[in-house]
Every structure is written in structure tokens, then in C-alpha cells.
Protein backbone atom coordinates (compact mmCIF):
# COMPACT_ATOMS: atom_id res chain seq x y z
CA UNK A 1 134.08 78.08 124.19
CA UNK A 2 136.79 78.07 122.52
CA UNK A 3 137.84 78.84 118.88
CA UNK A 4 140.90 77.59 116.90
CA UNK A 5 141.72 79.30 113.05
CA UNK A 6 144.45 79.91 111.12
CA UNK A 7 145.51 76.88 109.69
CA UNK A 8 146.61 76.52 105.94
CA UNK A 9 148.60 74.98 103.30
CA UNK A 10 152.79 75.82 103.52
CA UNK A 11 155.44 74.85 101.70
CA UNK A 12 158.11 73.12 104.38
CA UNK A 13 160.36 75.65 106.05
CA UNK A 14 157.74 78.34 105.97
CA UNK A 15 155.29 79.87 108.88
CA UNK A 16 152.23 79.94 110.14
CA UNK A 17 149.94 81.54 113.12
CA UNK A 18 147.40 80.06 114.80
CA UNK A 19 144.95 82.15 117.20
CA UNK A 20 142.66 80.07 119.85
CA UNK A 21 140.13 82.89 120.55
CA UNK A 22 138.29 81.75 124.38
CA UNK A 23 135.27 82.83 125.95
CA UNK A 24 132.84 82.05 128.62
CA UNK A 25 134.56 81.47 131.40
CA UNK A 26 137.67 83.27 133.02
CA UNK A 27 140.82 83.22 130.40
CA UNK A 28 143.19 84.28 133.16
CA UNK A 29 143.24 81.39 135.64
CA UNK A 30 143.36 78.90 132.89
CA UNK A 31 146.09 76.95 131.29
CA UNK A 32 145.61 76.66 127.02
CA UNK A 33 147.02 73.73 125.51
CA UNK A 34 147.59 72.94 121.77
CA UNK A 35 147.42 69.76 120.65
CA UNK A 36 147.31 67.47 116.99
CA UNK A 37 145.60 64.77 115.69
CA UNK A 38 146.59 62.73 112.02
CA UNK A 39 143.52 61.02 110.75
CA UNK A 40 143.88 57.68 111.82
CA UNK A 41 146.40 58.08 114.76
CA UNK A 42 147.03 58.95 118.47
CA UNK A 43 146.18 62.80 120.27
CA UNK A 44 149.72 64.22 120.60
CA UNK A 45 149.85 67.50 122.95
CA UNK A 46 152.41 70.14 121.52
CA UNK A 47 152.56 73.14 123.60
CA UNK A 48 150.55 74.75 126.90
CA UNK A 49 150.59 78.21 128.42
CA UNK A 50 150.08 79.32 131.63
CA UNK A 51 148.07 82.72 131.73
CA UNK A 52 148.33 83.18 135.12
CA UNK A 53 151.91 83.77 135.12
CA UNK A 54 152.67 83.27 131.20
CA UNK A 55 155.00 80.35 131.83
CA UNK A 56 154.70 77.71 128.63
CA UNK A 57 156.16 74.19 127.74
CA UNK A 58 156.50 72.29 124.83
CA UNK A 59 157.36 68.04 123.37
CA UNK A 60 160.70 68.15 122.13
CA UNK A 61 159.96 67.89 118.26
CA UNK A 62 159.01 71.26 118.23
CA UNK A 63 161.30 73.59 120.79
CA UNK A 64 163.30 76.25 118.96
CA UNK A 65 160.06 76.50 116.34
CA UNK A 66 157.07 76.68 117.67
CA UNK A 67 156.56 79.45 120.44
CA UNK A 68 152.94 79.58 122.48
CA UNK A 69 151.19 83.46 123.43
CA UNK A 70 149.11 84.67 125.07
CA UNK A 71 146.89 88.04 125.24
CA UNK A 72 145.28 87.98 127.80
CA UNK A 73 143.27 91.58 126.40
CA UNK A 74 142.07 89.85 123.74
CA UNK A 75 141.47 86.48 125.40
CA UNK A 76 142.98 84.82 122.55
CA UNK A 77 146.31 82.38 122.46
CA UNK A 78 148.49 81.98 119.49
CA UNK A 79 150.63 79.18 118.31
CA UNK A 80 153.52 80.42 116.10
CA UNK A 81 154.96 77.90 114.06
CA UNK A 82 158.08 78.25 111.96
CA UNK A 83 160.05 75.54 110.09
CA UNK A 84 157.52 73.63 109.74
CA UNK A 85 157.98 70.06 108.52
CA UNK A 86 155.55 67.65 106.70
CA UNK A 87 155.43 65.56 109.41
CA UNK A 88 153.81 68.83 111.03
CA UNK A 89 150.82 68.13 109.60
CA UNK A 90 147.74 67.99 111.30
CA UNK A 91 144.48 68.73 112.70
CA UNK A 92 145.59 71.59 115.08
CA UNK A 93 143.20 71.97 118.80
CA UNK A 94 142.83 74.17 121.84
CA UNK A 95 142.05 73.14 125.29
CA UNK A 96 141.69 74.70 128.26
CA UNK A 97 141.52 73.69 132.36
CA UNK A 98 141.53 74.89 135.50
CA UNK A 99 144.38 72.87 136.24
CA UNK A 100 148.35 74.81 134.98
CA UNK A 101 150.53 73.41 132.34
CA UNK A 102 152.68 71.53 134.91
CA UNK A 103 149.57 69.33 136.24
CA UNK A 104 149.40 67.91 132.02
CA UNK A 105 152.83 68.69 130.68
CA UNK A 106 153.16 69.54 126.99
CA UNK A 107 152.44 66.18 126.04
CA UNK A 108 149.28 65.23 127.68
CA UNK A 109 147.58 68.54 127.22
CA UNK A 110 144.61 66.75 125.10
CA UNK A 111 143.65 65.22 128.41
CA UNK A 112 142.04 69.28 129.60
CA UNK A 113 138.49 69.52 129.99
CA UNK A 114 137.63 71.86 127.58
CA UNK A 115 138.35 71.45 123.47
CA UNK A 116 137.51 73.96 120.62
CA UNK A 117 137.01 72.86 116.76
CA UNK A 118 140.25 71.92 115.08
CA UNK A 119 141.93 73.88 112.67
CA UNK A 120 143.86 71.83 109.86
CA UNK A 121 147.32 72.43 109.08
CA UNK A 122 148.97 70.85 105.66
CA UNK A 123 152.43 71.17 105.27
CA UNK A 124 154.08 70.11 102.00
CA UNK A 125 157.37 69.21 101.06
């Protein structure tokens, strides 16, 4: 299962965390993608993380503000997002898979085999 929170409302420019909490199956051979959905329009994969070797990757819109976690202790990933924009706004998932980061790419990372509950993210201007 697995468990996204800590959306919110920001002003543009500011910050927020998100965790993906995972259990039921084994966190450390998996890959975690995050991914966004607008009401009305396409999936669009944002970030993934390795946690077998930590190794992430992420679309180009959000390199340099956005940076993907892992702790693997707590079995949880987190998203951190910084400078956000309104066009940042979203419905924020997890997903997991077997498969690593390179087999989806940032991009395609709504395409894993396991999804949590969204978490939504509003970010004003």
C-alpha cells in the first residue's frame, strides 16, 4: 500500500513536503515514482527514486526545485518542492514497481504497478 500526504495551499515561490509512506511489500528493491494529474488532463510523471541504490530523475520543469528522498528506515519517500509555481498545481501520487527508475524515466512513472491515494497540491499566485 502506499500512502501519499502533505499537500496544501502555498502562495507561489514558497515550499512544501510531501511523504509517500509504503508498506506491504519490500520498500528496498522498489523504485517510487511521483506523479500529477489536473482535473481534466493527461498523467504527467515528475520524479522517481531508486532505493536500491538511491539514484533519482526528474522532467525538466522541475530540476533545481523539486528534490526526491528516500528513508528507507521509515519506508517512507518524500517529495520536496520549492518554488513552486501555479502551474504546479495538482493532484500529487505515488507509485511503486519492481522495475528501477531507468526502465520508466521520470516522465512515464504513472505507468508502475502500484498507486497510492493522491494528495492535492494548490498553488496560488
Amino acid at each position: 500500500q502506499l500512502q501519499a500526504s502533505g499537500g496544501g495551499l502555498v502562495q507561489a515561490g514558497g515550499s512544501l513536503r510531501l511523504s509517500c509512506a509504503a508498506s506491504g511489500f519490500s520498500f528496498d528493491d522498489y523504485a517510487i515514482g511521483w506523479f500529477r494529474q489536473v482535473p481534466g488532463k493527461d498523467h504527467e510523471g515528475v520524479s522517481c527514486i531508486s532505493n536500491s541504490d538511491g539514484s533519482a530523475l526528474y522532467i525538466d520543469s522541475v530540476k533545481g526545485r523539486f528534490t526526491v528522498s528516500s528513508d528507507n528506515a521509515k519506508n517512507t519517500v518524500y517529495l520536496q518542492m520549492n518554488s513552486l509555481k501555479p502551474e504546479d498545481t495538482a493532484v500529487y501520487y505515488c507509485a511503486a514497481d519492481i522495475q528501477n527508475c531507468d526502465y520508466y524515466s521520470a516522465r512515464y512513472v504513472y505507468g508502475m504497478s502500484h498507486w497510492g491515494k493522491g494528495t492535492l497540491v494548490t498553488v496560488s499566485s
